[in-house]
Protein backbone atom coordinates (compact mmCIF):
# COMPACT_ATOMS: atom_id res chain seq x y z
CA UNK A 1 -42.37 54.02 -20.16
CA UNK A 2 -41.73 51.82 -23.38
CA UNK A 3 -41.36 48.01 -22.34
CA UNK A 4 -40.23 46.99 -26.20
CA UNK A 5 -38.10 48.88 -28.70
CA UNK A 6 -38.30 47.84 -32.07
CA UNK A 7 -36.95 49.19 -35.50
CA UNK A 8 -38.90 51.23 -38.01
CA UNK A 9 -39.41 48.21 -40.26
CA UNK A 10 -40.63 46.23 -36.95
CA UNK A 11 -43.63 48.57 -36.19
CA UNK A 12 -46.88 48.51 -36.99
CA UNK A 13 -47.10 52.30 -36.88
CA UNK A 14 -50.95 53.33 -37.24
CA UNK A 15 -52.33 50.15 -37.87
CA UNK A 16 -54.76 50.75 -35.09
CA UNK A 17 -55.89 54.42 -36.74
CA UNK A 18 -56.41 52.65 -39.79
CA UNK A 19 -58.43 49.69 -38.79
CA UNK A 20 -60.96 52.04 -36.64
CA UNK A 21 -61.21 54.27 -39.27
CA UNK A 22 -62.10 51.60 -41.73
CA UNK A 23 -64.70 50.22 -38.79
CA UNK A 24 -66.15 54.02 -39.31
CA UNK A 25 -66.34 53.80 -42.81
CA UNK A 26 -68.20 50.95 -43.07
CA UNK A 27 -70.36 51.59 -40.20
CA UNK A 28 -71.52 54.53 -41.93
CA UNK A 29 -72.34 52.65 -45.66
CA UNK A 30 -74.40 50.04 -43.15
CA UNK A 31 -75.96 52.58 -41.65
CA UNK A 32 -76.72 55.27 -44.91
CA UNK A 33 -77.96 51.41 -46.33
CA UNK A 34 -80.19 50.50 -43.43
CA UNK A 35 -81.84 53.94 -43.96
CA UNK A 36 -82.52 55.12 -47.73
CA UNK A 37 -80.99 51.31 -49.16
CA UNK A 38 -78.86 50.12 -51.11
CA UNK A 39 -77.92 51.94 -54.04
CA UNK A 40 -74.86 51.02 -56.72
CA UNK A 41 -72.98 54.45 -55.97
CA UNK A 42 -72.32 52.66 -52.58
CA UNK A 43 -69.94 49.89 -54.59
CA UNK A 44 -67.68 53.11 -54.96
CA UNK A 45 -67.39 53.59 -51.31
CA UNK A 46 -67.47 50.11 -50.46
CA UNK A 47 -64.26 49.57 -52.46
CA UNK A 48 -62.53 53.02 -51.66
CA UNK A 49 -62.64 51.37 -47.64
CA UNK A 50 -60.77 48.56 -48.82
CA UNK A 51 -58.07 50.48 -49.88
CA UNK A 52 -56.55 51.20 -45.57
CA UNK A 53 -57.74 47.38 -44.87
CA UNK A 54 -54.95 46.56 -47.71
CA UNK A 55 -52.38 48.94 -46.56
CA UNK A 56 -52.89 47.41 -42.96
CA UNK A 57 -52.35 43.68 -44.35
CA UNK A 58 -49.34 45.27 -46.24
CA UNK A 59 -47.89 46.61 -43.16
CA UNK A 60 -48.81 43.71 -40.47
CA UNK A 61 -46.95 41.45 -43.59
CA UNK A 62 -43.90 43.47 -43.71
CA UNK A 63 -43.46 44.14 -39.87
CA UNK A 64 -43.86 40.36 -39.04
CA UNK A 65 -41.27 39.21 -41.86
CA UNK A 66 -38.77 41.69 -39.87
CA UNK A 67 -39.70 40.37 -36.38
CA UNK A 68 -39.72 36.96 -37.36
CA UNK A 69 -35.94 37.72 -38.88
CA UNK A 70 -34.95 39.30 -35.73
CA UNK A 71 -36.23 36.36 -34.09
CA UNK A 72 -34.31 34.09 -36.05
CA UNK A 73 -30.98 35.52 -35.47
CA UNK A 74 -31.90 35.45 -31.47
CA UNK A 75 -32.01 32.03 -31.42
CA UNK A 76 -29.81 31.04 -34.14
CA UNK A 77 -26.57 33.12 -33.39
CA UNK A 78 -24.48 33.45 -30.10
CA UNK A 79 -24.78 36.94 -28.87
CA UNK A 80 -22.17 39.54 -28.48
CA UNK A 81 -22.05 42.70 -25.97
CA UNK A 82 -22.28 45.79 -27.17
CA UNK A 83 -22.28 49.20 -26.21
CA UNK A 84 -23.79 51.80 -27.28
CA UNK A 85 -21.22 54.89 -28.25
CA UNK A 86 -23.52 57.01 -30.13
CA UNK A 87 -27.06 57.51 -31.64
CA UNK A 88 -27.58 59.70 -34.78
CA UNK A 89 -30.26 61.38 -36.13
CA UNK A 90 -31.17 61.05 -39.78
CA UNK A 91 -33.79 62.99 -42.36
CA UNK A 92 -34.77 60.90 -45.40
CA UNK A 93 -37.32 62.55 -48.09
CA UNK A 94 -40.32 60.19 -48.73
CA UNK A 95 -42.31 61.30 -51.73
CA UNK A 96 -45.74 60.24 -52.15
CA UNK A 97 -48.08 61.79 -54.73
CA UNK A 98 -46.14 64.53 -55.92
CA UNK A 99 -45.63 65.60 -52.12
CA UNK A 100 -42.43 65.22 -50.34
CA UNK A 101 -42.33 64.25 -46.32
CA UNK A 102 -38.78 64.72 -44.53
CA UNK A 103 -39.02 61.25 -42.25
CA UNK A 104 -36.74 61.35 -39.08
CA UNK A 105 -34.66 58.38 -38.18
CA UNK A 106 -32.33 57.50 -35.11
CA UNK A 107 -29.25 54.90 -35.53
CA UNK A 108 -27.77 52.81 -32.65
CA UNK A 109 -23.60 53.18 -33.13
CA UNK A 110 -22.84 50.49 -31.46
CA UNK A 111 -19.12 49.11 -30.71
CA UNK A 112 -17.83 45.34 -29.94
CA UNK A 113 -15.03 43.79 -28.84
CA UNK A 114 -14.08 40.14 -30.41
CA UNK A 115 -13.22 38.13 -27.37
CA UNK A 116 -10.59 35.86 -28.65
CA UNK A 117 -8.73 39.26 -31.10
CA UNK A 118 -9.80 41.75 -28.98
CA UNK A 119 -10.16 43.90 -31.93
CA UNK A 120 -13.24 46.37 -31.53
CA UNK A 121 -16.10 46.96 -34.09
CA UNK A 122 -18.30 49.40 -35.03
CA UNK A 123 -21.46 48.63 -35.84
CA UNK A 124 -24.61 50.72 -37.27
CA UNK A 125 -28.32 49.40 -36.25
CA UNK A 126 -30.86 49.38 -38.50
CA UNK A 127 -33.22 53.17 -38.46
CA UNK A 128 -35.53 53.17 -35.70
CA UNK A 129 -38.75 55.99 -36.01
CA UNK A 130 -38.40 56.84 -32.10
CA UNK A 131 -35.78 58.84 -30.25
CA UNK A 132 -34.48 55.61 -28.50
CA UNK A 133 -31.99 57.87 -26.24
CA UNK A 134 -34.92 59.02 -24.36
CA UNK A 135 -35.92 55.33 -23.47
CA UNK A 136 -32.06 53.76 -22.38
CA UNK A 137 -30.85 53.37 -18.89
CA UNK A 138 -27.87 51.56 -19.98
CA UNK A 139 -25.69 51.88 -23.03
CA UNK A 140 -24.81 47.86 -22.55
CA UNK A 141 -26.77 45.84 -25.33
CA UNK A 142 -26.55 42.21 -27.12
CA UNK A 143 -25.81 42.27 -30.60
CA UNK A 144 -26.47 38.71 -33.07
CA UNK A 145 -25.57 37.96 -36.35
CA UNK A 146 -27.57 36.64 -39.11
CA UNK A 147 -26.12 33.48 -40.66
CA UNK A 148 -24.49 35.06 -43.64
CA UNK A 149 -22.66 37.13 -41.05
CA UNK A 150 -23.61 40.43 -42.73
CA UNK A 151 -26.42 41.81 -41.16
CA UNK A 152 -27.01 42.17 -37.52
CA UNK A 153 -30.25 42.87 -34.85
CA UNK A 154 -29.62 44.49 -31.36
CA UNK A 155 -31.36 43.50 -28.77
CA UNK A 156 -31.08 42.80 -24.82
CA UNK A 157 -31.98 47.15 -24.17
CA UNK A 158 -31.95 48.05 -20.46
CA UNK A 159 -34.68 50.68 -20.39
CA UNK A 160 -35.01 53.55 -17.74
CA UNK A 161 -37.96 52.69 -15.35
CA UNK A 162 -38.76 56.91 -15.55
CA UNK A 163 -38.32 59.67 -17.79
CA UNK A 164 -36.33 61.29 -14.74
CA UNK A 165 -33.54 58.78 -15.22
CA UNK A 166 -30.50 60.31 -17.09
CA UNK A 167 -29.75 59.64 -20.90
CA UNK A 168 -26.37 57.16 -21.26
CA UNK A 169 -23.71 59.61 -22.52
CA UNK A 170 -23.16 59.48 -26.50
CA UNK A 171 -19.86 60.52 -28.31
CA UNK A 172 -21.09 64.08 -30.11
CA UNK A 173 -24.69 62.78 -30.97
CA UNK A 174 -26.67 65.17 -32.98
CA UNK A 175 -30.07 64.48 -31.41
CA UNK A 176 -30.08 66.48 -28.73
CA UNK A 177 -30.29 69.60 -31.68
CA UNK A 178 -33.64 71.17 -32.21
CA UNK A 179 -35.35 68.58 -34.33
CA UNK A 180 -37.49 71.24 -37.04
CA UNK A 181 -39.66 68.22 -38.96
CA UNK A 182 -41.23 67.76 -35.46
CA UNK A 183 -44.99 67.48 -36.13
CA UNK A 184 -46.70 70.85 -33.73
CA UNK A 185 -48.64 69.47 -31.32
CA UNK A 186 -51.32 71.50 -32.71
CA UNK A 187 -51.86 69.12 -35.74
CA UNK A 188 -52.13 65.99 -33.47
CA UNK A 189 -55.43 67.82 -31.28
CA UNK A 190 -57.10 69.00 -34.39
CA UNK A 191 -56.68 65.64 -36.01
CA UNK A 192 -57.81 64.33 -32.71
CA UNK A 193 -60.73 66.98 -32.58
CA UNK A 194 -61.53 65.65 -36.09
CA UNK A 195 -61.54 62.10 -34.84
CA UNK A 196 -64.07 62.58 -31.83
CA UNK A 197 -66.07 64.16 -34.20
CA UNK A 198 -66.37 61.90 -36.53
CA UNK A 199 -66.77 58.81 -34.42
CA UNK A 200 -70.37 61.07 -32.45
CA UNK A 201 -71.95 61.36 -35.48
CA UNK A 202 -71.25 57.45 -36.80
CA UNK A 203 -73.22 56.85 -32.90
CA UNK A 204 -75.64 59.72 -33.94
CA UNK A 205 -74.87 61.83 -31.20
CA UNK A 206 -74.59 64.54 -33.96
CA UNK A 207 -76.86 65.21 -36.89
């Protein structure tokens, strides 16, 4: 199971893909330039593999402003409890190129109770990429406060030590609904199959 849950803007979703890809890349110019040379058409595909290296620094970059922010309220701010009431899925259109993707996002609802008012509050998390209801054994969470007093991290999650464990009941959550932008399973083996492939004939194993 998942031992840390962390928003969307927390991740460093496919750094990993990228940076082995870009070890591919390059082991193949080395490789093509150990055998025929070195030739100035490689410059072009010496600076196209630059190109993931900066999207990785760009990512690493924003993920660790957003942890070290989350860190910051942690220790800066008392925390309050929270519970969790509900978790909502939402789509969001990312264009890129001319192409649009439908991105799928989940939202912590979660409600406190001032201790000295006693007057409850609702409060929505920031978008998370995963579908944290599958991960929660508990609905109890701490919530912290920024110092303006505006924006707020959750933290504290009691996670379910098995997938057998039973979801914490939500209030009419919408994510138990057949979720159509889904990538098919299909797509992940043939990018997989694509992968292996790739990576036996940087080794040689294929010519």
């Amino acid at each position: 199971m998942r031992k840390k849950i962390r928003t969307a803007d927390e991740e460093m979703r496919n750094v990993g893909y990228l940076i082995l890809f870009s070890i591919l890349w390059y082991s193949q110019i080395l490789s093509s330039i150990a055998r025929d040379g070195f030739h100035t058409t490689l410059l072009i595909f010496l600076a196209v593999g630059l190109m993931p290296l900066i999207q990785v620094f760009r990512m690493i970059q924003k993920a660790m402003y957003f942890r070290n922010f989350h860190r910051q309220c942690v220790n800066e701010s008392r925390p309050q409890q929270g519970r969790i009431v509900n978790i909502t899925r939402e789509y969001y259109d990312d264009y890129q190129e001319s192409r649009r993707y439908r991105r799928t996002y989940y939202f912590l609802i979660v409600e406190t109770v001032d201790p000295e008012t006693g007057i409850a509050n609702t409060i929505k998390s920031e978008p998370y990429r995963i579908p944290v209801y599958k991960y929660l054994g508990s609905p109890y969470v701490q919530v912290y406060t920024d110092r303006t007093g505006w924006k707020h991290v959750i933290d504290g999650f009691q996670l379910k030590n098995s997938r057998s464990e039973p979801d914490i009941p939500l209030e009419n959550s919408n994510v138990y609904l057949k979720d159509f932008n889904k990538t098919p399973s299909i797509l992940n083996w043939i990018f997989i199959i694509i992968f292996v492939l790739i990576l036996l004939q940087s080794f040689g194993v294929l010519k």
